[in-house]
Structure formats: C-alpha cells, structure tokens
C-alpha atoms as a PDB file:
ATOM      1  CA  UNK A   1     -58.469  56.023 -14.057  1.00  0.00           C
ATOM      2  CA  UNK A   2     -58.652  59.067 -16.188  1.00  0.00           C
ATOM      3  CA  UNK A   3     -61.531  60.691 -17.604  1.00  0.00           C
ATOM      4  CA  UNK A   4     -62.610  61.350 -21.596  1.00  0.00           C
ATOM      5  CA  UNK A   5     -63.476  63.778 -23.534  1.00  0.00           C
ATOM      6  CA  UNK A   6     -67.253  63.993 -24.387  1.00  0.00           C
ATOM      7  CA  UNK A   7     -66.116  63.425 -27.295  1.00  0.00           C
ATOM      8  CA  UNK A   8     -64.264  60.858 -27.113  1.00  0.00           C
ATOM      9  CA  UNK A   9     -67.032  58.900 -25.538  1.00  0.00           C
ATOM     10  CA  UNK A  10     -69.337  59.497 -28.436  1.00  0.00           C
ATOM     11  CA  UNK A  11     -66.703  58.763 -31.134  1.00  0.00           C
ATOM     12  CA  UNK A  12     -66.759  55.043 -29.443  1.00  0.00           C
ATOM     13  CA  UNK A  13     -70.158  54.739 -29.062  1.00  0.00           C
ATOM     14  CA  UNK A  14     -70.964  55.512 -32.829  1.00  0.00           C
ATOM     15  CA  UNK A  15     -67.575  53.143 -34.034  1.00  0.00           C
ATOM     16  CA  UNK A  16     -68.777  50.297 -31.386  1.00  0.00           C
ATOM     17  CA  UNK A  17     -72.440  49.865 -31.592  1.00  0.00           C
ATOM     18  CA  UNK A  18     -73.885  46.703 -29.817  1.00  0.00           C
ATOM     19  CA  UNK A  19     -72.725  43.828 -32.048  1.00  0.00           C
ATOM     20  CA  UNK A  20     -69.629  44.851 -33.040  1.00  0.00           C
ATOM     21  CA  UNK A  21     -67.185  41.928 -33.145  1.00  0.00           C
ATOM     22  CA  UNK A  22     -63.843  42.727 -31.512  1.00  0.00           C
ATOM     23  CA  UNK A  23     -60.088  41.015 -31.408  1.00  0.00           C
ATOM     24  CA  UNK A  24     -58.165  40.977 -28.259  1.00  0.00           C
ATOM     25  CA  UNK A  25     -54.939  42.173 -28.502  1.00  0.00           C
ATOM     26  CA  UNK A  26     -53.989  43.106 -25.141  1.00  0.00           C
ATOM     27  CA  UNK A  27     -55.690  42.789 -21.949  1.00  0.00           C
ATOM     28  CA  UNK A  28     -53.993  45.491 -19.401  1.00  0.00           C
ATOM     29  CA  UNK A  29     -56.068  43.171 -15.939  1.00  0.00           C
ATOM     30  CA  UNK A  30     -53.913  41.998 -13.307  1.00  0.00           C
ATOM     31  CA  UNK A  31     -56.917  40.127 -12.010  1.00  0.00           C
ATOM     32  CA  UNK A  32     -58.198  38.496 -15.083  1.00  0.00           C
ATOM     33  CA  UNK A  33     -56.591  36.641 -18.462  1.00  0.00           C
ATOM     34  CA  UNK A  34     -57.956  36.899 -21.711  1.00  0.00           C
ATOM     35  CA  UNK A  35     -55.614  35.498 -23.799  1.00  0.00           C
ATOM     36  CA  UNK A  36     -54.935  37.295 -26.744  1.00  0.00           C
ATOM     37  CA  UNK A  37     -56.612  36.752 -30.142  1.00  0.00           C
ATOM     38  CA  UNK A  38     -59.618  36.170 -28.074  1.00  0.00           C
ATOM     39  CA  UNK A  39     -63.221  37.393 -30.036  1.00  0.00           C
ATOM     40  CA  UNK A  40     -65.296  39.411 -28.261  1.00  0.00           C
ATOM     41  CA  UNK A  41     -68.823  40.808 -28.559  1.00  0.00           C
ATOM     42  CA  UNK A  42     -69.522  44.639 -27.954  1.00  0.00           C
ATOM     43  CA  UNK A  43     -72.545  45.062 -25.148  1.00  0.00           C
ATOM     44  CA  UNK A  44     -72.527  48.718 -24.576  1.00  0.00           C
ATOM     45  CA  UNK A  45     -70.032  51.660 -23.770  1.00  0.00           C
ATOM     46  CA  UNK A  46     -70.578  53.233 -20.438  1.00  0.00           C
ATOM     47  CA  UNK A  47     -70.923  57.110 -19.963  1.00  0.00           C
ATOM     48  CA  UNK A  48     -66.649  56.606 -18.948  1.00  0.00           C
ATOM     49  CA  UNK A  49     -66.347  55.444 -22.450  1.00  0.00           C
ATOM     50  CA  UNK A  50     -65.624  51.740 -21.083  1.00  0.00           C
ATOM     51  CA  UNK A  51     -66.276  49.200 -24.034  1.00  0.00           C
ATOM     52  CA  UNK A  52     -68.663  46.716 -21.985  1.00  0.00           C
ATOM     53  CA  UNK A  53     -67.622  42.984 -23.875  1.00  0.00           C
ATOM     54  CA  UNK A  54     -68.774  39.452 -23.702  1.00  0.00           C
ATOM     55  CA  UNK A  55     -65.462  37.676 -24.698  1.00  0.00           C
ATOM     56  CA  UNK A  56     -65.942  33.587 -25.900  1.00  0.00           C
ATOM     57  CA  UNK A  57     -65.634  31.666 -23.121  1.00  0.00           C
ATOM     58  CA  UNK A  58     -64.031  34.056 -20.883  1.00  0.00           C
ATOM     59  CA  UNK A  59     -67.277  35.984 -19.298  1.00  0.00           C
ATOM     60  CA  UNK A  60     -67.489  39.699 -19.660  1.00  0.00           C
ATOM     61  CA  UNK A  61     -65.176  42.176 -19.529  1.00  0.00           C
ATOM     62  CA  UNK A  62     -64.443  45.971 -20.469  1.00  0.00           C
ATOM     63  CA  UNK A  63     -61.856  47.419 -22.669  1.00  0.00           C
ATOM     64  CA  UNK A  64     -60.526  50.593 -21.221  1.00  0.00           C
ATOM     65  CA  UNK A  65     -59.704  52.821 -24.406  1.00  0.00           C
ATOM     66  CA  UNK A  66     -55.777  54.089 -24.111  1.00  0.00           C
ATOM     67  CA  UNK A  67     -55.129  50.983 -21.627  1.00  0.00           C
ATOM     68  CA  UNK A  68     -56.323  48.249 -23.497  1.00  0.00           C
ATOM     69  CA  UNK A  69     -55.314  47.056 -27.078  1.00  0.00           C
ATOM     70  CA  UNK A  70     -57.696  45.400 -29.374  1.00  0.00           C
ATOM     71  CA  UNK A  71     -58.906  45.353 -33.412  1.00  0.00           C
ATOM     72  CA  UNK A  72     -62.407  45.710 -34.746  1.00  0.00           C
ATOM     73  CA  UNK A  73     -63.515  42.849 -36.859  1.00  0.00           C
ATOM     74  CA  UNK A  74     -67.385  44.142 -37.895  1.00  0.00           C
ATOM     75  CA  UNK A  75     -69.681  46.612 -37.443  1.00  0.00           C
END
C-alpha cells in the first residue's frame, strides 16, 4: 500500500462527504466481487484516504484511490 499526500486525503474527504452516491467501475479485491455498475454509499474516508462504502447488497467495502475505479453519482 502506498501512502497520500495530506492533501490528497483532504481533496477526497471534501469531494466524498458521507452520502455521496458512488458507481463501481472496478473493484481491484482478489478476495471479494463487486460486480461492476454496482451503487454504493460513501461512509467515511479514513486518515489513508480509503473511501469507507456500503455497496447494495454486497456489505461494505473501501475504494483505494489510484487502485480502484469508480464514478460519483451525487454529492
């Protein structure tokens, strides 16, 4: 895992508030699936800059920003 910038990490937090609806586009996991197209809810982003999400019907699960691929729908 590689770090982020300070700001970086704030950047996300003010463009991802709790809420924000998010699109999967790409799930980088070799342990879980989220299929694709998949609508997620933001929860928080961590002091890594991890986007905490509660995806429908697939649990919860962070996006990892530069791993991960994904659109924001709201927010």
């Amino acid at each position: 895992m590689f770090g982020l910038r300070r700001g970086t990490i704030e950047r996300l937090k003010k463009e991802y508030p709790k809420g924000t609806k998010v699109e999967l586009i790409h799930l980088d996991d070799p342990y879980r699936h989220i299929p694709a197209g998949t609508i997620g809810t933001v929860e928080f982003i961590d002091d890594a800059g991890q986007i905490h999400t509660s995806w429908e019907k697939q649990g919860s699960l962070a996006l990892i920003y530069g791993v991960d691929e994904w659109k924001k729908l709201q927010g």
